[in-house]
Each structure stands twice: as structure tokens, then as C-alpha cells.
C-alpha atoms as a PDB file:
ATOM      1  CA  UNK A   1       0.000   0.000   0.000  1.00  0.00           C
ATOM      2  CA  UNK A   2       1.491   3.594  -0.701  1.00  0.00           C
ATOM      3  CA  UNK A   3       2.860   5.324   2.373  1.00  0.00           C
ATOM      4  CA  UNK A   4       0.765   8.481   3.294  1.00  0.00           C
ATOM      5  CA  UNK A   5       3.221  11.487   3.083  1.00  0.00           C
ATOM      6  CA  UNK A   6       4.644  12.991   6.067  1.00  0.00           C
ATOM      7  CA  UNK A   7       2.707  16.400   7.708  1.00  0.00           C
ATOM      8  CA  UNK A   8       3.900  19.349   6.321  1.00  0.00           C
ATOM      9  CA  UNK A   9       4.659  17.942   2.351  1.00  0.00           C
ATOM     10  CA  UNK A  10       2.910  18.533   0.167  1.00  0.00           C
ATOM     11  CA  UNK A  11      -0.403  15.501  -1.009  1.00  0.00           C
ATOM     12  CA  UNK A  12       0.763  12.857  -3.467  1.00  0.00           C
ATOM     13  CA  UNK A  13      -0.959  12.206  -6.327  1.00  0.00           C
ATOM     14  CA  UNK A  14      -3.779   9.359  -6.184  1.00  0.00           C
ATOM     15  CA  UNK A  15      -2.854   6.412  -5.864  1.00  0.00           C
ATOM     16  CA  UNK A  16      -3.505   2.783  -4.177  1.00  0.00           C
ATOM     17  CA  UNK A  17      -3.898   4.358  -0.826  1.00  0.00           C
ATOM     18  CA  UNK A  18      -6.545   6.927  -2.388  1.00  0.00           C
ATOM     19  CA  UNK A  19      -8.211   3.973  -4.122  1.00  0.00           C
ATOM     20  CA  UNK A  20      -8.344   1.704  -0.938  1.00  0.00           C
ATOM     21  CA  UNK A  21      -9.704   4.742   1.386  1.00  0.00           C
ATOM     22  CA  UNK A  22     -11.980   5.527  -1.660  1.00  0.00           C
ATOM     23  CA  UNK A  23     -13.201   1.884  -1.330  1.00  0.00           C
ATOM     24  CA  UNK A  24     -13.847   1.322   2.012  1.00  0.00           C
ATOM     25  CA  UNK A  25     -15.850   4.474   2.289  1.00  0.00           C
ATOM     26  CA  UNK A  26     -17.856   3.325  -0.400  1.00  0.00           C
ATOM     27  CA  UNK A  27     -18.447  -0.267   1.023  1.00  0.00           C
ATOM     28  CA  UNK A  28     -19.686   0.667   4.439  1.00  0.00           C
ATOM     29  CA  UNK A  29     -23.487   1.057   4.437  1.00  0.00           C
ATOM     30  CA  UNK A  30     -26.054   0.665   7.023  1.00  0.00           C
ATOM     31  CA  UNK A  31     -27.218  -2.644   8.080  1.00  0.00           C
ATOM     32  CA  UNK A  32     -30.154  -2.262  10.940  1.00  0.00           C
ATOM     33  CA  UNK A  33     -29.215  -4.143  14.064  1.00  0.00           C
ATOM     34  CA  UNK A  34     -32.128  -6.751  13.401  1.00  0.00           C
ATOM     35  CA  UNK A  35     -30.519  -8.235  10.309  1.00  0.00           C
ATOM     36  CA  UNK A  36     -26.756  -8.443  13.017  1.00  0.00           C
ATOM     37  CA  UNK A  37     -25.511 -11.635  14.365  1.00  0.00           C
ATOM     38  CA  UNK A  38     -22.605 -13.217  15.403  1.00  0.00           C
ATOM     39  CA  UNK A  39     -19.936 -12.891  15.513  1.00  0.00           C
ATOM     40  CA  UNK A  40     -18.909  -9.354  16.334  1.00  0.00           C
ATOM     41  CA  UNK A  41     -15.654  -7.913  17.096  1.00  0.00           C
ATOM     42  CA  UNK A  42     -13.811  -9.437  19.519  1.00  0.00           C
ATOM     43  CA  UNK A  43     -11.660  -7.795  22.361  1.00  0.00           C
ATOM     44  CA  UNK A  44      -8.722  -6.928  19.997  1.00  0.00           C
ATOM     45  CA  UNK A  45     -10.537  -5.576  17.055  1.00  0.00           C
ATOM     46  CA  UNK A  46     -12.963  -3.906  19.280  1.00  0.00           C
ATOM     47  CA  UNK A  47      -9.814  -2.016  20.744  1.00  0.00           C
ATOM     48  CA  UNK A  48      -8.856  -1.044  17.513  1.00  0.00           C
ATOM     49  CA  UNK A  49     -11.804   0.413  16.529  1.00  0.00           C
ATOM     50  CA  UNK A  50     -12.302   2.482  20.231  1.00  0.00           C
ATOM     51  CA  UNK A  51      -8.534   3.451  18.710  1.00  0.00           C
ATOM     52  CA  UNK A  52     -10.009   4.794  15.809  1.00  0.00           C
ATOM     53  CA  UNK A  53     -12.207   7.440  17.194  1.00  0.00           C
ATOM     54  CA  UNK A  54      -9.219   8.652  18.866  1.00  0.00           C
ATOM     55  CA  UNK A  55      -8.542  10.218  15.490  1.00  0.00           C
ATOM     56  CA  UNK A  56     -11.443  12.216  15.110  1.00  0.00           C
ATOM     57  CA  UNK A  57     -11.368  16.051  14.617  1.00  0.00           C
ATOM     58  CA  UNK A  58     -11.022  17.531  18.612  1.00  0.00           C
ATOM     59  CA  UNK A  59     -10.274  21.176  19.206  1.00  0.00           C
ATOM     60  CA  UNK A  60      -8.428  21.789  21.849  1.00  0.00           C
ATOM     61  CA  UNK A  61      -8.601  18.103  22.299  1.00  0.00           C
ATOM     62  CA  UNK A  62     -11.664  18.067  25.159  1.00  0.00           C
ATOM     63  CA  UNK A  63     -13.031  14.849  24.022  1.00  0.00           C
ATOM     64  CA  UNK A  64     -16.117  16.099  24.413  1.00  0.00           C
ATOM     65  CA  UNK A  65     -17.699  12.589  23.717  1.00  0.00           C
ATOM     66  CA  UNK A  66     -17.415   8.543  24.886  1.00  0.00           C
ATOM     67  CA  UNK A  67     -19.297   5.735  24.469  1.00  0.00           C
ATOM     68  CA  UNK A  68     -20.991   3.344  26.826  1.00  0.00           C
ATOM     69  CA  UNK A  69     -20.862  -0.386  25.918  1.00  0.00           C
ATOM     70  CA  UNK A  70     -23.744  -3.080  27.020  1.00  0.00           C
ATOM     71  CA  UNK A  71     -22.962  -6.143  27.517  1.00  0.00           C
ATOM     72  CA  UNK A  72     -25.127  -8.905  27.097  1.00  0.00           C
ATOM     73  CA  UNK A  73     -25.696  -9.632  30.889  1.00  0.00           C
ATOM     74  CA  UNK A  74     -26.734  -5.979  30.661  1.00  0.00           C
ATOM     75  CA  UNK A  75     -29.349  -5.937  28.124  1.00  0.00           C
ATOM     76  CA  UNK A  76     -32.266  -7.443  29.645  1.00  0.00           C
ATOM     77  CA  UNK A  77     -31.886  -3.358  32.021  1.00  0.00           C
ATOM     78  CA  UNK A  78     -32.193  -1.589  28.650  1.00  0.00           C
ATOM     79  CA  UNK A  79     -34.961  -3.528  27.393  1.00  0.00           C
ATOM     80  CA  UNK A  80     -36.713  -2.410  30.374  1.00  0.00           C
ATOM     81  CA  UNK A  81     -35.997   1.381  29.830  1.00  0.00           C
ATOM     82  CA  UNK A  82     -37.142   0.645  26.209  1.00  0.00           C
ATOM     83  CA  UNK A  83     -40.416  -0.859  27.530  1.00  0.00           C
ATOM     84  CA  UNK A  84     -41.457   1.824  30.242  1.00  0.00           C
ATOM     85  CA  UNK A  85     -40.125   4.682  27.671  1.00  0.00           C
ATOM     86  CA  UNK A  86     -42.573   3.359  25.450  1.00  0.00           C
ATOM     87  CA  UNK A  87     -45.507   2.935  27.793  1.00  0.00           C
ATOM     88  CA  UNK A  88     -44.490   6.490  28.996  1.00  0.00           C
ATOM     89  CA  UNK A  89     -45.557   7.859  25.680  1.00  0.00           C
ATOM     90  CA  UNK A  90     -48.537   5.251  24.827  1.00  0.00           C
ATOM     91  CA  UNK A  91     -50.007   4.269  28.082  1.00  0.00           C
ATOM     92  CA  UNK A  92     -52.366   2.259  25.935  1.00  0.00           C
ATOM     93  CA  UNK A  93     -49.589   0.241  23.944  1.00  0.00           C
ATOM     94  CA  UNK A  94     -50.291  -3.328  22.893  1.00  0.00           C
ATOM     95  CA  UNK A  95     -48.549  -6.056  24.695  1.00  0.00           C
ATOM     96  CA  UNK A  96     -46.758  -7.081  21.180  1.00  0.00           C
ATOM     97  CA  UNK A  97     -45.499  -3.811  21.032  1.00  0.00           C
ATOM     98  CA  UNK A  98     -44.225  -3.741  24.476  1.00  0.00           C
ATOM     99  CA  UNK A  99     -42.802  -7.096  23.601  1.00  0.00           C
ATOM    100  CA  UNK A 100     -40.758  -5.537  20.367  1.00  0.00           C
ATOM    101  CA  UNK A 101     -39.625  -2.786  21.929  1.00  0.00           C
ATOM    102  CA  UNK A 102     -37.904  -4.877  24.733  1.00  0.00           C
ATOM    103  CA  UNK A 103     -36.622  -6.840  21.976  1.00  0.00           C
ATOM    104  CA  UNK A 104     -34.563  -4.201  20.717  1.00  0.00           C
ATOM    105  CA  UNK A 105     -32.040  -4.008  23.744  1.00  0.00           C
ATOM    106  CA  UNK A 106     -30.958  -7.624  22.100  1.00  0.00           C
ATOM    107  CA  UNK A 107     -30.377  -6.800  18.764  1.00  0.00           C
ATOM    108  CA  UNK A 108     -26.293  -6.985  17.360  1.00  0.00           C
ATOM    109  CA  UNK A 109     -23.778  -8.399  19.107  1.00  0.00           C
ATOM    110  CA  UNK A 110     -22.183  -4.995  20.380  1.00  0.00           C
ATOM    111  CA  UNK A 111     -23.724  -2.225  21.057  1.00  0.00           C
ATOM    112  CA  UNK A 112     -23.196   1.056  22.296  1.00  0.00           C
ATOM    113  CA  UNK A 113     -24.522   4.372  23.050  1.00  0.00           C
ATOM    114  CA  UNK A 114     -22.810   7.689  21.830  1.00  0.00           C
ATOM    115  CA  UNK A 115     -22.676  10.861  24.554  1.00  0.00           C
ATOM    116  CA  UNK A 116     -21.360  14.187  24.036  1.00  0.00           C
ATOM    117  CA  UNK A 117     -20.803  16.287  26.574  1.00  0.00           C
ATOM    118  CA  UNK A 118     -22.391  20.262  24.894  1.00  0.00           C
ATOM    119  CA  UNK A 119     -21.523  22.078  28.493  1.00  0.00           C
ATOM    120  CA  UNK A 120     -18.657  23.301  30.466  1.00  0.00           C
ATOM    121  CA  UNK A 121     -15.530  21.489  29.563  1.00  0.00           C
ATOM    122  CA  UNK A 122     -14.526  24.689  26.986  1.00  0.00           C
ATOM    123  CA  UNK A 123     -17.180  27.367  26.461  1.00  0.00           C
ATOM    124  CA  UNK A 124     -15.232  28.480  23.568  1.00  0.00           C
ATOM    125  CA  UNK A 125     -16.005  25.091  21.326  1.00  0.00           C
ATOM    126  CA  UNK A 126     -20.089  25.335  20.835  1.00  0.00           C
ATOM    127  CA  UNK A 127     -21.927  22.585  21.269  1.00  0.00           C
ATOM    128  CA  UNK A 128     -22.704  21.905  17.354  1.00  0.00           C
ATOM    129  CA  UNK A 129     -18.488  21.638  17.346  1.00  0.00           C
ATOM    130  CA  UNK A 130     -18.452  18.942  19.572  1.00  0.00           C
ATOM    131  CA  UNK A 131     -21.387  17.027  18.069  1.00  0.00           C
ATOM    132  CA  UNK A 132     -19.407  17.181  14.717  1.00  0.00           C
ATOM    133  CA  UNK A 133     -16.116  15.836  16.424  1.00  0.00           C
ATOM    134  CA  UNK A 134     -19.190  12.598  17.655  1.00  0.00           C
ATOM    135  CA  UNK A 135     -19.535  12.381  14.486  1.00  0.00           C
ATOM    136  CA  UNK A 136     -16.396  12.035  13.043  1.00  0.00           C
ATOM    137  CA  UNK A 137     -15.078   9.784  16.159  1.00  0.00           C
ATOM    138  CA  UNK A 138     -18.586   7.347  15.051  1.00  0.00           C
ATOM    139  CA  UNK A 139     -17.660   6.928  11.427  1.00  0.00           C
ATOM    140  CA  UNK A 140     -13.716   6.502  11.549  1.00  0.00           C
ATOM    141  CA  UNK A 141     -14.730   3.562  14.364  1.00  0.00           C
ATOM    142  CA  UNK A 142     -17.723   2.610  11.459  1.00  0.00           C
ATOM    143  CA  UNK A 143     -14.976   2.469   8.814  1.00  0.00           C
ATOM    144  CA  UNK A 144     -12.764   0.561  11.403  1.00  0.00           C
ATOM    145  CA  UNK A 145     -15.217  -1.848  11.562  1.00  0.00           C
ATOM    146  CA  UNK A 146     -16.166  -2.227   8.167  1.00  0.00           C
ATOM    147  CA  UNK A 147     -12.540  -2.592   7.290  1.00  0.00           C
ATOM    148  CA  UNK A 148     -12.482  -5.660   9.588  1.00  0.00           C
ATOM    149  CA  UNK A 149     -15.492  -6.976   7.867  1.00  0.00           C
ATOM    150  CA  UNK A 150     -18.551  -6.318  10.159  1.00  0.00           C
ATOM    151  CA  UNK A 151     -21.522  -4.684   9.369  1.00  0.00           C
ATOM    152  CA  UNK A 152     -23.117  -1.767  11.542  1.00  0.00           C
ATOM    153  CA  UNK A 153     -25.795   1.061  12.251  1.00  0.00           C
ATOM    154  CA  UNK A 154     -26.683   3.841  14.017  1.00  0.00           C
ATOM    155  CA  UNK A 155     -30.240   4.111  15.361  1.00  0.00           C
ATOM    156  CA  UNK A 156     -32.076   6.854  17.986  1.00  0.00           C
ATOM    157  CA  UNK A 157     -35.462   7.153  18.657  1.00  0.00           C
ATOM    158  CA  UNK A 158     -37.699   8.612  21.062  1.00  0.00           C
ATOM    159  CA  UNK A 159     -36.698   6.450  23.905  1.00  0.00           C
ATOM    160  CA  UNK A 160     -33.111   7.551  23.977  1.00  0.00           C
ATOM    161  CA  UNK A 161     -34.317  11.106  25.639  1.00  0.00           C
ATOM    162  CA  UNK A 162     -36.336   9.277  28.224  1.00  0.00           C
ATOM    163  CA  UNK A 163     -35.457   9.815  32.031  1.00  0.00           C
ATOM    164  CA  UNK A 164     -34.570   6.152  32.380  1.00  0.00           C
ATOM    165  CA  UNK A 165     -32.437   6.194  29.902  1.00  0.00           C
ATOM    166  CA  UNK A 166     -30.066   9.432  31.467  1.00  0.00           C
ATOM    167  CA  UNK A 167     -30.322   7.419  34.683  1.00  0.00           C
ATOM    168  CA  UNK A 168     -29.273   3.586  33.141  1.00  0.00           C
ATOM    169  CA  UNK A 169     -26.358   5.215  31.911  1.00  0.00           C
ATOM    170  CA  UNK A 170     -25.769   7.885  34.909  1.00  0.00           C
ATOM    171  CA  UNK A 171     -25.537  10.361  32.069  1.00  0.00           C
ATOM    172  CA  UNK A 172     -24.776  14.277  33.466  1.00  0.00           C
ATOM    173  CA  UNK A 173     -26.692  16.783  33.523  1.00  0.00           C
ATOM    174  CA  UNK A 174     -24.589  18.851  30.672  1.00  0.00           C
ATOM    175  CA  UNK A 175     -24.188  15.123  28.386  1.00  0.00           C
ATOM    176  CA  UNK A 176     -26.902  14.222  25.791  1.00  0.00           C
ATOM    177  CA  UNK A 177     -27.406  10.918  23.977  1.00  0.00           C
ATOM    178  CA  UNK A 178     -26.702  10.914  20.192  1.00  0.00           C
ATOM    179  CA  UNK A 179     -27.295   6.872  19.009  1.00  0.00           C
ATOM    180  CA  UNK A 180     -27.149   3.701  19.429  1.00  0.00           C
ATOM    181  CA  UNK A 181     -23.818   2.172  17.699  1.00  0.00           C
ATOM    182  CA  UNK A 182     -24.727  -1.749  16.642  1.00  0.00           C
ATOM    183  CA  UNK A 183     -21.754  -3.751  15.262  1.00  0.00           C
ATOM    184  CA  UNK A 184     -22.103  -7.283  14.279  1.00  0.00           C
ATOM    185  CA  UNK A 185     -22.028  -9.528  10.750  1.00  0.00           C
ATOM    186  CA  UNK A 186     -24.206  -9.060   8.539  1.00  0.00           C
ATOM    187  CA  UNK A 187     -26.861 -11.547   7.782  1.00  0.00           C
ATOM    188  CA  UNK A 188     -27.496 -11.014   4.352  1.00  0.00           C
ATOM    189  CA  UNK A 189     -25.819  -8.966   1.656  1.00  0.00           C
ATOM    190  CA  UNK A 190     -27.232  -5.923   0.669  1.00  0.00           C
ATOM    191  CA  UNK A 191     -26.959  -3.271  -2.629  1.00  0.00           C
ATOM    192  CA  UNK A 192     -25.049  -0.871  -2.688  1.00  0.00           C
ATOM    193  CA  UNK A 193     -28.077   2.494  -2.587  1.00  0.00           C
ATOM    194  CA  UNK A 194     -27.210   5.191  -4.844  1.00  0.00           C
ATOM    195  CA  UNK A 195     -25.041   7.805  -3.098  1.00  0.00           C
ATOM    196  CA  UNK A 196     -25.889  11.583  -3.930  1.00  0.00           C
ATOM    197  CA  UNK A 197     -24.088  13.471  -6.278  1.00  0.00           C
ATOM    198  CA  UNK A 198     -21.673  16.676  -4.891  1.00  0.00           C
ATOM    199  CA  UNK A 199     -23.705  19.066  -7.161  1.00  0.00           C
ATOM    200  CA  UNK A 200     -26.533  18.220  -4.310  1.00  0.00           C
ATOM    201  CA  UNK A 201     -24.982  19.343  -1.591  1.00  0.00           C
ATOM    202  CA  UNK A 202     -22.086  21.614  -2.682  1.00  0.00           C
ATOM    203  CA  UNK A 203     -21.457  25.272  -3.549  1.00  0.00           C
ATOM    204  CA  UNK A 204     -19.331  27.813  -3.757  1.00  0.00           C
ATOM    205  CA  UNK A 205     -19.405  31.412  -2.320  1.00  0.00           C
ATOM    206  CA  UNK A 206     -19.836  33.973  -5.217  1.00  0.00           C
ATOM    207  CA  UNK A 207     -16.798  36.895  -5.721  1.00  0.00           C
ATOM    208  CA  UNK A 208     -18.345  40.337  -5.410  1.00  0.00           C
ATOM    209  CA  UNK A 209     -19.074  41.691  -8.658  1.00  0.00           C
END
């Protein structure tokens, strides 16, 4: 593979490193934590990609975010706050849909919830700066992963702002949940969805005239 170049020189032209980063970007796509099984990373490669996030964009290097793993002898708590979060919101709620909503809490083989922390630390670095560094630490440990071979998602819902779920994970008062992070093997293959073009989303300030 070709070496990256050192800071401070100047970019090199593309080449097989360009093409392989170009590649795994491409390949990773979202596969919902229903359609996860085993196996998922194991200790090692799950180190590697907590490594990853390490890399992420971080002024003044705060690490304004972290990530709380469940376990599985831990799931069967979270399934609870699922269930009550729900009946919170639908007191009339159908057993079945209590029953799927527990359910959820045992979905992929590793899961995770995202935090950032949007007060004190560093008044200076607004809150929508640290959510972007979340971001960034969440896909380079998504690339990670994909890299390895295993499949993953991101999913929220209503039930991540619920009061159980701040106290299950003894969240504080100036941290807010982002997502769930599900890692696991896929169960099935699945095509590749078009991506958008850059004309969608790009533009370019106009000179004065």
C-alpha cells in the first residue's frame, strides 16, 4: 500500500492508498441491528476500533464525547428502559409492542450508546463543534469496523431522551445521547443504494461583482 506522506509535504498524487480509502468508504453502508448476528468484534478488534475514534477532529482536544458499551448480561436493564419509555408515551400500547420494543435491547452483538458532553468542559467550542467531532469519532470507528469486515448502524429514537435512559447510563446533567452504535455480521448482503451526487450538496461562495 502507498505510504501516506509525512505532515507538512505537500499531497501525493492518487494512488492505491486513495483507491483503498476511496473503497472502504464506499463499502460501508447501514445494516439495521435486526438483520446483526454473530460474531462481532472481539476484544482486539474492538480495541482497535475504540482506537479509531481517537482520530477524530477535537479542538483543543476536550473529548467532548465517549461511548458506553452493554454487555449482554446488561441488556435485559435496557430492554426495560425501552419498555417503560414506550408505555411512557402510549399508556395504551399493545402487549406485542411492548414485547418488540424490549426486543430491541438484544439486537447486534455490540452495542453502544454515543454521549457528548455540549456544556462546560470549553465554552469556547459550541456545542454543534463537539457534536461534529461525535460524528467524526462514530464513522472513523464505522470504517474501522467495516474494514475488519462487520456490518453496523446507528439508530435513535424517542426512547433515547427518556429519564430512564439518562439514569441507566448515569448520564450528566450537561451530556446528551446521540445513538445507538450496533456492530455485528451481517446476515445477508445488501446493494449498494445510490449515493448523492456533490452538485446536491455543494457550492461555492460567489466573488463580489
Amino acid at each position: 500500500m502507498q505510504a501516506f506522506p509525512p505532515p507538512g509535504e505537500p499531497p501525493v498524487e492518487p494512488g492505491p492508498s486513495a483507491e483503498w480509502a476511496w473503497a472502504l468508504i464506499q463499502h460501508r453502508q447501514t445494516i439495521l441491528p435486526k438483520k446483526l448476528t454473530e460474531p462481532g468484534p472481539d476484544e482486539a478488534q474492538l480495541d482497535l476500533i475504540f482506537r479509531a475514534a481517537a482520530a477524530a477532529p477535537d479542538h483543543r482536544e476536550l473529548v467532548p464525547w465517549r461511548f458506553i458499551v452493554l454487555p449482554a448480561a446488561t441488556r435485559a436493564r435496557l430492554a426495560e428502559v425501552f419498555a417503560s419509555a414506550l408505555l411512557e408515551r402510549d399508556p395504551a400500547a399493545a402487549p406485542h409492542q411492548v414485547a418488540q420494543a424490549r426486543e430491541k435491547a438484544f439486537r447486534s452483538p455490540v452495542l453502544m450508546l454515543a454521549v457528548v458532553r455540549t456544556g462546560s468542559l470549553d465554552e469556547e467550542i459550541p456545542p454543534g463543534e463537539r457534536l461534529i467531532s461525535a460524528g467524526c469519532a462514530i464513522q472513523n470507528m464505522l470504517l474501522m469496523a467495516t474494514a475488519m469486515g462487520f456490518a453496523s448502524s446507528l439508530t435513535s429514537g424517542k426512547a433515547l431522551q427518556s429519564p430512564g435512559m439518562r439514569s441507566l447510563f448515569g448520564l450528566a446533567g450537561d451530556e446528551q445521547p446521540v445513538c445507538f452504535v450496533s456492530l455485528g455480521t451481517a446476515i445477508r448482503s445488501k446493494s449498494s443504494r445510490q449515493r448523492p451526487e456533490p452538485s446536491r450538496y455543494i457550492s461555492f461562495l460567489k466573488p463580489d461583482s
